[in-house]
C-alpha atoms as a PDB file:
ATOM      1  CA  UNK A   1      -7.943 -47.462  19.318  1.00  0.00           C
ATOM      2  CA  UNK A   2      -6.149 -44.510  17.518  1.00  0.00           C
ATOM      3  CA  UNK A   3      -3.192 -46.971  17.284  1.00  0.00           C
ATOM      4  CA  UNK A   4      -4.906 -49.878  15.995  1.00  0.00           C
ATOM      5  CA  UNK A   5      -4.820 -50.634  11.958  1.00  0.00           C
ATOM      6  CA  UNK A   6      -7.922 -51.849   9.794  1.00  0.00           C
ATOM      7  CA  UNK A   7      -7.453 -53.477   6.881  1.00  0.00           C
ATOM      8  CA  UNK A   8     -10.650 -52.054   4.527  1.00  0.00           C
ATOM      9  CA  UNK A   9      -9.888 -54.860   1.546  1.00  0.00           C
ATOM     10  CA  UNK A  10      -7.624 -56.836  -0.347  1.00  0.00           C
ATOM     11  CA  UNK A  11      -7.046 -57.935  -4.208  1.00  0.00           C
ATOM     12  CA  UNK A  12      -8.684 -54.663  -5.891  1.00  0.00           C
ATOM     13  CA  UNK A  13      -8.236 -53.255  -8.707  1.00  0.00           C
ATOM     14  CA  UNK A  14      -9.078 -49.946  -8.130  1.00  0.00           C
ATOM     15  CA  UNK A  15     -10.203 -47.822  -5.239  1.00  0.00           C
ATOM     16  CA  UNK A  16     -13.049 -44.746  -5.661  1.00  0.00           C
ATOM     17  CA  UNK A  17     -12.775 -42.261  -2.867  1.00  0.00           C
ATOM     18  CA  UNK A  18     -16.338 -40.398  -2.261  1.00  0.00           C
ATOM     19  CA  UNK A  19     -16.219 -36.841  -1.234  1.00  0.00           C
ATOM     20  CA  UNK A  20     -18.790 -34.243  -0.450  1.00  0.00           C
ATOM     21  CA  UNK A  21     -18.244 -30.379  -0.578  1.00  0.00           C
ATOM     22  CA  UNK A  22     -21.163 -30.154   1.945  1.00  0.00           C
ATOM     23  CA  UNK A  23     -23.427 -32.120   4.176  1.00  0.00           C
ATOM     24  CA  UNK A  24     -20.636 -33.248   5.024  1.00  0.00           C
ATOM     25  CA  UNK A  25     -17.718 -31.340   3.735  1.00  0.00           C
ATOM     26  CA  UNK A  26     -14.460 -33.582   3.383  1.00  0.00           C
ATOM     27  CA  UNK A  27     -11.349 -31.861   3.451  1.00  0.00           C
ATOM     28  CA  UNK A  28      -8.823 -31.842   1.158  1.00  0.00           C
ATOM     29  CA  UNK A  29      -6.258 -33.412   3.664  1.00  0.00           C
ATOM     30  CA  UNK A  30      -8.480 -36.480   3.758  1.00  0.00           C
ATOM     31  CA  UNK A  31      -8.904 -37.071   0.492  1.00  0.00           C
ATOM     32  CA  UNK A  32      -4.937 -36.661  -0.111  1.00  0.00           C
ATOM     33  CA  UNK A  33      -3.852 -38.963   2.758  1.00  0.00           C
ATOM     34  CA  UNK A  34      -6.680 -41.668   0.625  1.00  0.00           C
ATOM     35  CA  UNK A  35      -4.463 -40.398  -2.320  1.00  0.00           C
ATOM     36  CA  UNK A  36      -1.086 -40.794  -1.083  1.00  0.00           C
ATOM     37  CA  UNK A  37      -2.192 -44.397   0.670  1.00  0.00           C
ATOM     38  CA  UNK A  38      -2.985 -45.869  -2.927  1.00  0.00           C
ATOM     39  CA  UNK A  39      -0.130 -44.479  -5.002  1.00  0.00           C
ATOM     40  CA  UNK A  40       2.053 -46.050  -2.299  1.00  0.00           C
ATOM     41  CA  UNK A  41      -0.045 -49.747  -2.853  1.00  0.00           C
ATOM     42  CA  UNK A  42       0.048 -49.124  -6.319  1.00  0.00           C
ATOM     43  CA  UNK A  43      -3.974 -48.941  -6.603  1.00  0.00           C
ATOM     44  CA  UNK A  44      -5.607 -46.858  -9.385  1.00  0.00           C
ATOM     45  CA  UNK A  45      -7.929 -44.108  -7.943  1.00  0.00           C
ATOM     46  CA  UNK A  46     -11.200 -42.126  -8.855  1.00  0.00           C
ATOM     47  CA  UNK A  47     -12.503 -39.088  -7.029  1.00  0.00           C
ATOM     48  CA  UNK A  48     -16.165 -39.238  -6.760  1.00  0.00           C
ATOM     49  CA  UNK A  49     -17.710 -35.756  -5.596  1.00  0.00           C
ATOM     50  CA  UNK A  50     -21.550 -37.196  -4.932  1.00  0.00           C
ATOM     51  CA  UNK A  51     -24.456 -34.722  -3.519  1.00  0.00           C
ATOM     52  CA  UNK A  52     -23.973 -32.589  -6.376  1.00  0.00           C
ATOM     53  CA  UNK A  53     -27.979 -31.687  -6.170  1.00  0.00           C
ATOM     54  CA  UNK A  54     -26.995 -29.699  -2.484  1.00  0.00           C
ATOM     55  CA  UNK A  55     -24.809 -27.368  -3.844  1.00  0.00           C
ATOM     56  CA  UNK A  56     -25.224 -24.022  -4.728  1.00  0.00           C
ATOM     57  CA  UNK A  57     -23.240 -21.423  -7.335  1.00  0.00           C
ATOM     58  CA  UNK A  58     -20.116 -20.923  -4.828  1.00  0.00           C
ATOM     59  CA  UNK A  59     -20.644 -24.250  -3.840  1.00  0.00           C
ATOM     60  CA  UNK A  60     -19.986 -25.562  -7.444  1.00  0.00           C
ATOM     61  CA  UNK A  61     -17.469 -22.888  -8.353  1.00  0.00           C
ATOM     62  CA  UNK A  62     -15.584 -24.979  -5.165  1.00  0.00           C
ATOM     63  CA  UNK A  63     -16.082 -28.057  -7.084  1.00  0.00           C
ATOM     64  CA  UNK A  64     -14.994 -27.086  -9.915  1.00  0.00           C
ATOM     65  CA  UNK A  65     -11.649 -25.865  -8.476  1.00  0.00           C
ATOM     66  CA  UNK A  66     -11.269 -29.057  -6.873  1.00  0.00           C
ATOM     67  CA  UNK A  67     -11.740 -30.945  -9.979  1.00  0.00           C
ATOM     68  CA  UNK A  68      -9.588 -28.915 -11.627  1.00  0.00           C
ATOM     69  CA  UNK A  69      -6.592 -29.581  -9.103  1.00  0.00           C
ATOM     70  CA  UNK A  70      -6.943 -33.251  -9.041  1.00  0.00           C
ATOM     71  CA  UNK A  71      -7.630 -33.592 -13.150  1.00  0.00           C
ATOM     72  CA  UNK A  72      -3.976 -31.612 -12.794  1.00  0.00           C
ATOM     73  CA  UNK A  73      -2.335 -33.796 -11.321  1.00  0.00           C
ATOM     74  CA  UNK A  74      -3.578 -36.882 -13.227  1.00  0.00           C
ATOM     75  CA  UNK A  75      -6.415 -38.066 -10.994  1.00  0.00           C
ATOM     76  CA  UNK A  76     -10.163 -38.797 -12.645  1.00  0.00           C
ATOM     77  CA  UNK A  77     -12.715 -37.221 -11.142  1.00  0.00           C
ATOM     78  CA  UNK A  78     -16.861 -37.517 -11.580  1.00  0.00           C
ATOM     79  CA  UNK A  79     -19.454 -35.712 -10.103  1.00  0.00           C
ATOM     80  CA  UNK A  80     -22.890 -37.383  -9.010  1.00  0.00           C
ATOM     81  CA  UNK A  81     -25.870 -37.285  -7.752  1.00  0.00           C
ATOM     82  CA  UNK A  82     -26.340 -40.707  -6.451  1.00  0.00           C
ATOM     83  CA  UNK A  83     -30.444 -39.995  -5.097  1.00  0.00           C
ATOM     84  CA  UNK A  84     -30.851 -38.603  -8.116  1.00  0.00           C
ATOM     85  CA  UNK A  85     -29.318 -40.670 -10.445  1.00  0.00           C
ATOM     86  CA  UNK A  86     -27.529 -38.729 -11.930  1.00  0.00           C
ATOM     87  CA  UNK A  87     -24.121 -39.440 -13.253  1.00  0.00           C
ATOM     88  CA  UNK A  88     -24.824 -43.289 -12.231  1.00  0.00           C
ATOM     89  CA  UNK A  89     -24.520 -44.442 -15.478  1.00  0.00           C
ATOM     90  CA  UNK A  90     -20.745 -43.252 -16.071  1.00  0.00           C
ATOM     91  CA  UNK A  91     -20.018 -44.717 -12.991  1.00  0.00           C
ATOM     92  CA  UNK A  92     -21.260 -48.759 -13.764  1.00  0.00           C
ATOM     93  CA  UNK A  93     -19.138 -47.958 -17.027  1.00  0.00           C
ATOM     94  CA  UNK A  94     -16.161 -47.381 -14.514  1.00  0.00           C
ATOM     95  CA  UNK A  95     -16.426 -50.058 -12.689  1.00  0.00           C
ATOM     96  CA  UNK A  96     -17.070 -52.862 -15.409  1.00  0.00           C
ATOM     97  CA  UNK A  97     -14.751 -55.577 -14.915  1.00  0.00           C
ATOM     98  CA  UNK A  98     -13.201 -54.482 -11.622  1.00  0.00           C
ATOM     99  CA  UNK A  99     -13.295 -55.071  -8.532  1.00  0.00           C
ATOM    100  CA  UNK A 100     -13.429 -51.772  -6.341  1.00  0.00           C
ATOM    101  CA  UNK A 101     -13.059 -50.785  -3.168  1.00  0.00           C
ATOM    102  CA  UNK A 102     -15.666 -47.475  -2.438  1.00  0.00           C
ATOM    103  CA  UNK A 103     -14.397 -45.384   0.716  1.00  0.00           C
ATOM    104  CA  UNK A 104     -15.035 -42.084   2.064  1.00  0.00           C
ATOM    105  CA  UNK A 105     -16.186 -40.296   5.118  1.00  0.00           C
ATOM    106  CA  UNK A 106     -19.495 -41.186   6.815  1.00  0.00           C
ATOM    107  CA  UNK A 107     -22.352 -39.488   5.293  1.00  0.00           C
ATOM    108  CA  UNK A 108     -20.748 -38.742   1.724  1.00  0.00           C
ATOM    109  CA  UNK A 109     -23.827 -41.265   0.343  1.00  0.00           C
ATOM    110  CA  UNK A 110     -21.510 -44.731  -0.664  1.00  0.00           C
ATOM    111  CA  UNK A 111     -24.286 -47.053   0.374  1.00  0.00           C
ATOM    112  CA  UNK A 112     -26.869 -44.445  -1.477  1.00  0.00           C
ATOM    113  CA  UNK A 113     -24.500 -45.174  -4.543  1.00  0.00           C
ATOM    114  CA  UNK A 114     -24.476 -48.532  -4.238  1.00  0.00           C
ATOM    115  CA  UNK A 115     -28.491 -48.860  -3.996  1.00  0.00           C
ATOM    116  CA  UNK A 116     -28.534 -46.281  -7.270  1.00  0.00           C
ATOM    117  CA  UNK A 117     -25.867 -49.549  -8.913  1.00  0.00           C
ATOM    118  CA  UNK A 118     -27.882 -52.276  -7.389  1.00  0.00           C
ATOM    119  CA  UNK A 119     -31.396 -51.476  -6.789  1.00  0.00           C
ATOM    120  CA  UNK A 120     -32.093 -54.663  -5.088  1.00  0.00           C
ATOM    121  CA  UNK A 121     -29.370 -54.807  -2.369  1.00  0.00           C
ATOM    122  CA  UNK A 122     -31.433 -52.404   0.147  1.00  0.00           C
ATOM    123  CA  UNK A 123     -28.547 -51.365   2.287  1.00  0.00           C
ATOM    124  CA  UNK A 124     -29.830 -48.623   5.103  1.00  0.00           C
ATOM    125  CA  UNK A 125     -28.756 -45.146   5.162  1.00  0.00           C
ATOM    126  CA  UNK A 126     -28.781 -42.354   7.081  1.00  0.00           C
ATOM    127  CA  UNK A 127     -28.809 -38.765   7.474  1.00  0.00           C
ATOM    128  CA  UNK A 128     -26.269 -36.257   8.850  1.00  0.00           C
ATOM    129  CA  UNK A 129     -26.171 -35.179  12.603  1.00  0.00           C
ATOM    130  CA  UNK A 130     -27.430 -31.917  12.769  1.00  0.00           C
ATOM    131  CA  UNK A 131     -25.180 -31.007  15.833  1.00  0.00           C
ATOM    132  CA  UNK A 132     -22.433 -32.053  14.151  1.00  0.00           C
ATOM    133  CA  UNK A 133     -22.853 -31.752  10.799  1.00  0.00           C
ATOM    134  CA  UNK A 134     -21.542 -35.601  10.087  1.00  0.00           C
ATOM    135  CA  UNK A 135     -22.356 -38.499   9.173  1.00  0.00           C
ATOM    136  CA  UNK A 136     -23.547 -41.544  11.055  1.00  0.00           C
ATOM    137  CA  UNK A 137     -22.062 -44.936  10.608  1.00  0.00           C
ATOM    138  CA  UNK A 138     -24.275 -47.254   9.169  1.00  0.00           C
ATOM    139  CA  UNK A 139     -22.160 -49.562   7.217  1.00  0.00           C
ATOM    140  CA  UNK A 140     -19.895 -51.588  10.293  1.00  0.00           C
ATOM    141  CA  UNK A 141     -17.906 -53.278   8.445  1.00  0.00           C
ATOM    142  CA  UNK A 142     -16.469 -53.782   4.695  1.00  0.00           C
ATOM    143  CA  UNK A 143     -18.989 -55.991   2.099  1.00  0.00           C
ATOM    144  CA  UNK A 144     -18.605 -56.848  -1.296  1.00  0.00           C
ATOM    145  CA  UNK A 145     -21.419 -56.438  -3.815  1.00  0.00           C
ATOM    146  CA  UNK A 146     -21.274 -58.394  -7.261  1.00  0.00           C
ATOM    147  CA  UNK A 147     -23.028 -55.899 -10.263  1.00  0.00           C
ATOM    148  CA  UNK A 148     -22.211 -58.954 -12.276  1.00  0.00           C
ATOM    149  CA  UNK A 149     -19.962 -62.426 -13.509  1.00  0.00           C
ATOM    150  CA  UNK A 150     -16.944 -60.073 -13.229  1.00  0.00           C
ATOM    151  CA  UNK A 151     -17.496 -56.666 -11.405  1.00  0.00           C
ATOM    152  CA  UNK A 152     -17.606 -55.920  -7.542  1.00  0.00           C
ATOM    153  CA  UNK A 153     -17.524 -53.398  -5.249  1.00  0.00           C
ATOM    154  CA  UNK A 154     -16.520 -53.392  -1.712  1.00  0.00           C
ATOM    155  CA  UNK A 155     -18.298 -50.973   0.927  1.00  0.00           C
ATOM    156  CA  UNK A 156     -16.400 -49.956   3.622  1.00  0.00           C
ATOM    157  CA  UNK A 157     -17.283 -48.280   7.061  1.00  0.00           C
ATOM    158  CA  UNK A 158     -16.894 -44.653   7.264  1.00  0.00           C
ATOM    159  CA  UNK A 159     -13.431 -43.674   7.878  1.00  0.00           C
ATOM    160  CA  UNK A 160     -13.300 -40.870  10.908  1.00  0.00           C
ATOM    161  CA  UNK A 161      -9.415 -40.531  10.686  1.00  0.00           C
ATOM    162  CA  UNK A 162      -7.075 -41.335   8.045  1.00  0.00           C
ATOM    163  CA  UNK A 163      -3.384 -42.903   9.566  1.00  0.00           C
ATOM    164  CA  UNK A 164      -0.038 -43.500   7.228  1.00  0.00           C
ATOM    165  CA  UNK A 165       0.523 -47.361   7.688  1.00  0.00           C
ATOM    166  CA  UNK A 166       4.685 -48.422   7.179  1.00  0.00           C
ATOM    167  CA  UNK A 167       5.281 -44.933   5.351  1.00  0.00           C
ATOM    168  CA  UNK A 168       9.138 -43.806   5.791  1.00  0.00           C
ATOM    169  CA  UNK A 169       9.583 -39.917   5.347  1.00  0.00           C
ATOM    170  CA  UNK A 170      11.837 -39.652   2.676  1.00  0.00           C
ATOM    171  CA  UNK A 171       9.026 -41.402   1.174  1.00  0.00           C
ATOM    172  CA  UNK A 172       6.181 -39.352   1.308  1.00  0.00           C
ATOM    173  CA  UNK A 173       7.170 -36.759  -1.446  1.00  0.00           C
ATOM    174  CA  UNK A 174       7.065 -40.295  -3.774  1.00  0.00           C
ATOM    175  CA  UNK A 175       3.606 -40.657  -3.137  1.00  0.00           C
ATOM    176  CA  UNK A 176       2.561 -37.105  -4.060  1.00  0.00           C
ATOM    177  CA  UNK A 177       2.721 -37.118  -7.959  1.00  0.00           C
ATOM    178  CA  UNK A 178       3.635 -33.792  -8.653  1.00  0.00           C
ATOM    179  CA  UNK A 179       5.756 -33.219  -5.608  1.00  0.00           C
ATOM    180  CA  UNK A 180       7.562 -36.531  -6.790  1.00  0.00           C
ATOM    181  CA  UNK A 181       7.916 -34.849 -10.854  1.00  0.00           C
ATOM    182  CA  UNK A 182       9.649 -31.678  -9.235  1.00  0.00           C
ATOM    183  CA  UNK A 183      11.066 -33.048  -6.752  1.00  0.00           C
ATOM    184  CA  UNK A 184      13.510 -34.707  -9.273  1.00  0.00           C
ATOM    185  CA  UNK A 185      15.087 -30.714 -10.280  1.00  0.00           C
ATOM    186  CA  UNK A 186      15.862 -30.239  -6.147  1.00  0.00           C
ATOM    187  CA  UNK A 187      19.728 -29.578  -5.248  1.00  0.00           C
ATOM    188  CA  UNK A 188      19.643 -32.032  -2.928  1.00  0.00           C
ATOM    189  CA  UNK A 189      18.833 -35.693  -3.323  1.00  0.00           C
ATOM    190  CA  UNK A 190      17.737 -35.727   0.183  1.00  0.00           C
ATOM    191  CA  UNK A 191      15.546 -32.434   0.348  1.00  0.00           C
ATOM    192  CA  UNK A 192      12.571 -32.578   2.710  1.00  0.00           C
ATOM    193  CA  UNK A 193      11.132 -29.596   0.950  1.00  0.00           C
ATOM    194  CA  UNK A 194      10.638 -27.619   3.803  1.00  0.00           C
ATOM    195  CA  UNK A 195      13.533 -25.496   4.355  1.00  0.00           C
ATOM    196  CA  UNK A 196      16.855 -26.803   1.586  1.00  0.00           C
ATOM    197  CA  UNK A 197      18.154 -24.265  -0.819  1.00  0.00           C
ATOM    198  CA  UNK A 198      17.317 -24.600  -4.218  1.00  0.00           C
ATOM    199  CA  UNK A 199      14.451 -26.372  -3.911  1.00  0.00           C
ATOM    200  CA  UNK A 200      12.041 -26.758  -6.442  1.00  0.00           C
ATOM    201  CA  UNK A 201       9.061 -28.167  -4.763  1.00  0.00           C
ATOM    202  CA  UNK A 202       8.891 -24.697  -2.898  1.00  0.00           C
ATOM    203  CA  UNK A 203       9.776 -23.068  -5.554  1.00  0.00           C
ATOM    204  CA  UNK A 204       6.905 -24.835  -7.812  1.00  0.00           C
ATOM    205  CA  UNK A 205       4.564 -24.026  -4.446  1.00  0.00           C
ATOM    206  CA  UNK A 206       5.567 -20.200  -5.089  1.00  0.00           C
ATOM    207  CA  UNK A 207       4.397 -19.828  -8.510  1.00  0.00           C
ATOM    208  CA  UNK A 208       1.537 -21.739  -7.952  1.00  0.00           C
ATOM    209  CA  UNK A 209       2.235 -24.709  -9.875  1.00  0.00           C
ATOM    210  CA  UNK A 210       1.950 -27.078  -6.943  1.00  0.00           C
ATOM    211  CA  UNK A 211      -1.076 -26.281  -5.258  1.00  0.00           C
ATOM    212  CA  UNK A 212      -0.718 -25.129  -0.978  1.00  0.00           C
ATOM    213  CA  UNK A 213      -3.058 -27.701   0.076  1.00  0.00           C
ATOM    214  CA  UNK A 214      -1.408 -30.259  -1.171  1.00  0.00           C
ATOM    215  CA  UNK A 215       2.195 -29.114   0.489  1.00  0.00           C
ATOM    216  CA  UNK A 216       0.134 -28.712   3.668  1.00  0.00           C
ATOM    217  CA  UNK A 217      -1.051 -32.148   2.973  1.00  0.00           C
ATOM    218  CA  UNK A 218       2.590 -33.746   2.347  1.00  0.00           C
ATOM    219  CA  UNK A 219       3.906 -31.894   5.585  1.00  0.00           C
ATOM    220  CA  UNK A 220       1.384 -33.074   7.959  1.00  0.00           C
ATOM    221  CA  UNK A 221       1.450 -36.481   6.920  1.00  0.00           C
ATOM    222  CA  UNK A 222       5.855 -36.156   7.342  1.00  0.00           C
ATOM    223  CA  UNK A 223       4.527 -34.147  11.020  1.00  0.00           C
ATOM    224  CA  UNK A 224       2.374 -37.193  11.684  1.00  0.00           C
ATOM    225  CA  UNK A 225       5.572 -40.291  10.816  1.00  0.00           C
ATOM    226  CA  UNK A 226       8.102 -37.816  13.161  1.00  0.00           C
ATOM    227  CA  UNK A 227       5.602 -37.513  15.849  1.00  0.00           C
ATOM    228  CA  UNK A 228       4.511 -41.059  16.336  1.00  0.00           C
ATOM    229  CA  UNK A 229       1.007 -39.675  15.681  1.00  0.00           C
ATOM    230  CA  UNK A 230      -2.314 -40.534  14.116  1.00  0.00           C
ATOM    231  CA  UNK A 231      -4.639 -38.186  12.822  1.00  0.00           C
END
């Protein structure tokens, strides 16, 4: 099946990608190949970091570096507690008059956020698999949920691995804000940003302007398009 492409909507407005620092933890490759896939469609994005009540002081210090990294680079980002209701309300403010499209890994609580939006829609959760410390699917397939007249949101199964779909390598640095910004003061038009002279995406990655995980990020998605792979 790794070959095999799923479309998760159509006709959004905006996407909201849900991660967790713990139980379960989603990496920060994940949430930049979610990234990369909606600057490339042209669809505005939100981080949501939900189970905010599970985290402890380095936990939150974690958070706080990750929200600091994606605020950088021009992404919003809101923290929540979706069983606890807390930091619902910001998020119906968000999503009035739009239709979005809520993904994440299973586990990371998007059908708990939806019941915390619309009490009444009862969709079943789970918990996380103690062996493996992930979640389990309970959401098969994508559903839309109207709040109101003019706001929806789309659930989506949990997504296990994250493919580039018709991605081109020179175009991957596009897709990477602040890889795309720097990219611009390279010597070469054509630099991959791996090995060129003069370049100032490594460069900007040396002085800690352009943050490692997000190279590592852009290079295994260009690893993935070269080897024919999916991860």
């Amino acid at each position: 099946l790794s070959k095999q492409l799923h479309i998760l909507a159509a006709n959004i407005d905006q996407a909201m990608f849900v991660a967790t620092v713990k139980h379960p933890e989603t990496s920060t490759t994940f949430i930049d190949r979610f990234l990369a896939t909606a600057e490339a469609y042209r669809i505005p994005t939100i981080l949501l970091f939900n189970k905010t009540d599970l985290l402890d002081s380095d936990d939150s210090a974690y958070l706080d570096s990750l929200s600091h990294l994606y605020q950088t680079i021009g992404y919003r980002c809101l923290r929540l507690s979706a069983i606890a209701d807390e930091g619902v309300a910001p998020l119906r403010n968000l999503l009035q008059g739009k239709i979005t499209l809520l993904s994440g890994h299973s586990g990371v609580g998007k059908s708990t956020i939806i019941n915390a939006l619309l009490p009444d829609a009862g969709i079943k959760t789970a918990g996380i698999s103690d062996y493996h410390h992930k979640g389990m699917h309970t959401t098969t397939f994508s559903q839309l949920y109207e709040i109101d007249a003019d706001t929806a949101i789309i659930d989506t199964p949990g997504i296990k691995g994250f493919g580039m779909v018709d991605m081109q390598a020179q175009e991957v640095g596009h897709f990477f804000p602040e890889i795309f910004a720097t990219s611009k003061r390279c010597h070469f038009t054509n630099c991959t940003h791996r090995h060129e002279p003069d370049c100032a995406v490594l460069q900007a990655i040396a002085c800690h302007t352009i943050a490692l995980s997000r190279y590592e990020s852009y290079l295994s998605i260009l690893d993935d398009i070269n080897g024919d792979k999916y991860r």
